[in-house]
Protein backbone atom coordinates (compact mmCIF):
# COMPACT_ATOMS: atom_id res chain seq x y z
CA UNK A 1 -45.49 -7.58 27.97
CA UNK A 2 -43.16 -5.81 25.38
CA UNK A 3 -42.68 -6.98 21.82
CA UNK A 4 -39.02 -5.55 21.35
CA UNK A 5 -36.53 -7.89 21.71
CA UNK A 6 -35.10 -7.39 25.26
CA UNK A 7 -31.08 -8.09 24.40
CA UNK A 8 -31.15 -4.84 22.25
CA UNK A 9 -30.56 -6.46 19.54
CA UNK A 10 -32.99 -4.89 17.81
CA UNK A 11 -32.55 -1.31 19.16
CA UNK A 12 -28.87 -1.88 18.05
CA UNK A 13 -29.88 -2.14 15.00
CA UNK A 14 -32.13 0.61 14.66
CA UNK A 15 -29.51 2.85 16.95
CA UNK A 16 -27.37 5.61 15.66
CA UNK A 17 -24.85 3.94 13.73
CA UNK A 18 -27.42 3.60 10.93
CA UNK A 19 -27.88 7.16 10.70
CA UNK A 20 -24.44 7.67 10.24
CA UNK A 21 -22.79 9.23 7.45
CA UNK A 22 -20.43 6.24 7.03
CA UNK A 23 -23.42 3.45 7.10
CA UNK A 24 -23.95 4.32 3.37
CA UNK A 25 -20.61 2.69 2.79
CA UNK A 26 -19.65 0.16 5.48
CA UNK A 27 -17.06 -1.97 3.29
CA UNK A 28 -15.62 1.52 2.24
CA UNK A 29 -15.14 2.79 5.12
CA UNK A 30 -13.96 -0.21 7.08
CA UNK A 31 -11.41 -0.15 4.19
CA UNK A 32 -10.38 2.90 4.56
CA UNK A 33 -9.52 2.32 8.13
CA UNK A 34 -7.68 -0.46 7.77
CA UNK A 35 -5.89 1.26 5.25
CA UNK A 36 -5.24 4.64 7.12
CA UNK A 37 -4.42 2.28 10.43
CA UNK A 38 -1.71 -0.51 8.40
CA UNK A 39 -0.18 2.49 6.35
CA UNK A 40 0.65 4.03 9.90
CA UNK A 41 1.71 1.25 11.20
CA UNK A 42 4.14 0.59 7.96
CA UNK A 43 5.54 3.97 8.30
CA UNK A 44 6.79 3.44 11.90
CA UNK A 45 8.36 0.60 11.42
CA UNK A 46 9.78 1.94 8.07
CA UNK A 47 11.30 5.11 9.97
CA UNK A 48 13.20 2.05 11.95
CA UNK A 49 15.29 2.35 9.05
CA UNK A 50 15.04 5.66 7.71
CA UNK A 51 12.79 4.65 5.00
CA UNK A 52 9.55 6.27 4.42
CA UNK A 53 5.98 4.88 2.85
CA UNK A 54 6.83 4.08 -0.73
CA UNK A 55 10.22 4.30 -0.81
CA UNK A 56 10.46 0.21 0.50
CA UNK A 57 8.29 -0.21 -2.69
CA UNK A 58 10.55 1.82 -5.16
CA UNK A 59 13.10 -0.14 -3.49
CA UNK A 60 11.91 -3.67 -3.75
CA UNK A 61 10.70 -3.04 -7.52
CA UNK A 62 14.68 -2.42 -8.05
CA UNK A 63 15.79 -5.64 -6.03
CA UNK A 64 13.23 -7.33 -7.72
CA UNK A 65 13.14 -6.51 -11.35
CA UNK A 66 16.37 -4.50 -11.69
CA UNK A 67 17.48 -0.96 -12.54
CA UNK A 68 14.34 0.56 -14.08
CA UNK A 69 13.30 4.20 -15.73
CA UNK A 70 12.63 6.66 -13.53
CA UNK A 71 9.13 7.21 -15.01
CA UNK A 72 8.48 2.91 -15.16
CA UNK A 73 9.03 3.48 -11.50
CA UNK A 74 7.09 6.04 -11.13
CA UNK A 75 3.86 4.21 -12.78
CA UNK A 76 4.54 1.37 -10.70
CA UNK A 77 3.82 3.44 -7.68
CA UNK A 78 1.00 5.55 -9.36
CA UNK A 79 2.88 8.50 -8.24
CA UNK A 80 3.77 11.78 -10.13
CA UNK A 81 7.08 12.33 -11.39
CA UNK A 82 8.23 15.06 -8.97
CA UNK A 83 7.16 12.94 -5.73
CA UNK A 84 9.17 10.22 -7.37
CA UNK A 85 12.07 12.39 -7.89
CA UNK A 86 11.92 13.18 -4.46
CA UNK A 87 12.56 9.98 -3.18
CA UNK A 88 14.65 8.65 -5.43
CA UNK A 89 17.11 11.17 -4.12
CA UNK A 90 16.62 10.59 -0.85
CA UNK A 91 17.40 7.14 -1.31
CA UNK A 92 20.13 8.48 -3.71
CA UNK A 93 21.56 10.59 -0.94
CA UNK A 94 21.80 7.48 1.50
CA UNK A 95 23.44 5.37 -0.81
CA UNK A 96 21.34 3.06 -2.15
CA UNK A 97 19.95 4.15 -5.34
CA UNK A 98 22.47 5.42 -8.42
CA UNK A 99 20.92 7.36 -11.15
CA UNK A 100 22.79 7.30 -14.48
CA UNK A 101 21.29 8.62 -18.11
CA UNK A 102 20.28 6.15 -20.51
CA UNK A 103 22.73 5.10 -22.65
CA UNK A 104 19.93 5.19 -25.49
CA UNK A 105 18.00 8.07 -24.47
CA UNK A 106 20.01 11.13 -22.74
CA UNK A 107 16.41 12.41 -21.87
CA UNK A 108 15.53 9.13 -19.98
CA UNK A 109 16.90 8.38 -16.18
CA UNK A 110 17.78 4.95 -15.04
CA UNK A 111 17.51 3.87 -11.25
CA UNK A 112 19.30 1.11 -9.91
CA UNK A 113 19.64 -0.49 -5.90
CA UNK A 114 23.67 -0.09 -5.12
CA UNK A 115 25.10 -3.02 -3.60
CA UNK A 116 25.24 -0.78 -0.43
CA UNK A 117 21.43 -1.74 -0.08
CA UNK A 118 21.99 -4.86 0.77
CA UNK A 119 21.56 -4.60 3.97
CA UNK A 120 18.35 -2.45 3.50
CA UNK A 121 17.06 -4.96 1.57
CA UNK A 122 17.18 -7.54 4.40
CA UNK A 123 15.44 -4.79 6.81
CA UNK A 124 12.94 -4.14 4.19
CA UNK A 125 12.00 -8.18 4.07
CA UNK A 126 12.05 -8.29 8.20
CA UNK A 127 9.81 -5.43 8.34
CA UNK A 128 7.27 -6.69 5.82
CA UNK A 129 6.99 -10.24 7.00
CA UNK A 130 6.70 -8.43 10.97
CA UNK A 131 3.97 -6.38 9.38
CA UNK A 132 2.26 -9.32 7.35
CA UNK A 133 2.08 -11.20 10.52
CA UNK A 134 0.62 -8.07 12.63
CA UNK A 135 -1.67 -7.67 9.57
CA UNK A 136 -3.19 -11.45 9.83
CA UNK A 137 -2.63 -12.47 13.70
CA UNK A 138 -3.88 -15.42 13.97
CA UNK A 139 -5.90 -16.07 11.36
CA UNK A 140 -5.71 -19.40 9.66
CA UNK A 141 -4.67 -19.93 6.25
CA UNK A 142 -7.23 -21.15 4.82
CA UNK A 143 -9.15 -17.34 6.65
CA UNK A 144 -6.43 -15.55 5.24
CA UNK A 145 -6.57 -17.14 1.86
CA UNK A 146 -11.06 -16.41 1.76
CA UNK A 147 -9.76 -12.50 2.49
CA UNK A 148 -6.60 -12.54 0.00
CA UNK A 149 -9.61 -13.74 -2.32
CA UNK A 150 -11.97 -11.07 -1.01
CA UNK A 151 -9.47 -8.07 -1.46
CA UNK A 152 -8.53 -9.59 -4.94
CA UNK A 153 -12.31 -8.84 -6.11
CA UNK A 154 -12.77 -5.81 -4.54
CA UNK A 155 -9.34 -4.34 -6.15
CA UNK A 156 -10.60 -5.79 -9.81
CA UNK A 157 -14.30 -4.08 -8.88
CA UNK A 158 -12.71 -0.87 -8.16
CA UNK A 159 -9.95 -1.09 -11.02
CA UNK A 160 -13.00 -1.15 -13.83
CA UNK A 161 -14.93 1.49 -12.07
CA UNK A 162 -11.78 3.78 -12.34
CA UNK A 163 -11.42 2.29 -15.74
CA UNK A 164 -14.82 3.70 -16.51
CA UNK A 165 -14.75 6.60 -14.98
CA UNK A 166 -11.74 7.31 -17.12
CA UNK A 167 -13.44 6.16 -20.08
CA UNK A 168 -16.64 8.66 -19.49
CA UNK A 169 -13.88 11.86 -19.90
């Protein structure tokens, strides 16, 4: 008579997947995943509208909050200044951004959304609620509310670890 459990349970959990590399990190990997898989997903339904990852961002910050620096912007996104400058003129180039010097500051660049994004705008909003609801499915709200909550802490956790990594330069 054997003493292993016969459903494989048990050799499962022995098996080969804990001698992975990526066992020593399952939530970090997992996350990185889903982050490599919704990122991909965003950028195809971005090129829908000739947009590309970030730029809906840049874009919504304007719509949002109104013409901005060019370097605010940029540490919104967390970007450098020259992949910044890259999009904004792009976006420039396609109408909807105008970039004008500060009236203050001739060294400083404002941004602002043209009233010819408009219609971008309402693209932008389709395309993020389409991938919101291919991001939660079916889950309930009080599900998606227990992992808006989960992803919450874990973007806090890793915020002070950068935070003190920063700190121990």
């Amino acid at each position: 008579m054997s003493t292993t459990n016969d459903t494989g349970a048990d050799a499962a959990a022995a098996g080969p997947d804990r001698d992975r590399v990526s066992s020593a990190g399952p939530v970090s990997h997992v996350i990185f995943r889903v982050a490599r898989t919704h990122k991909l997903l965003a950028g195809q339904l971005l090129r829908e509208v000739g947009l590309y990852p970030g730029q809906e961002l840049l874009m919504m910050r304007l719509w949002d909050e109104g013409p901005q620096r060019q370097s605010d912007l940029a540490a919104f996104l967390d970007a450098d200044a020259p992949t910044v400058t890259r999009s904004v003129r792009r976006l420039e180039r396609a109408g909807f951004v105008r970039r004008s010097p500060s009236p203050t500051d001739g060294r400083v660049t404002i941004v602002e959304a043209t009233p010819a994004s408009t219609g971008l705008r309402q693209a932008v909003e389709r395309i993020w609620a389409d991938l919101e609801r291919m991001t939660v499915a079916d889950m309930d709200d009080g599900r998606r509310d227990e992992v808006l909550r989960a992803l919450g802490e874990i973007e806090r956790n890793l915020a002070a670890a950068e935070e003190e990594r920063r700190g121990d330069r």
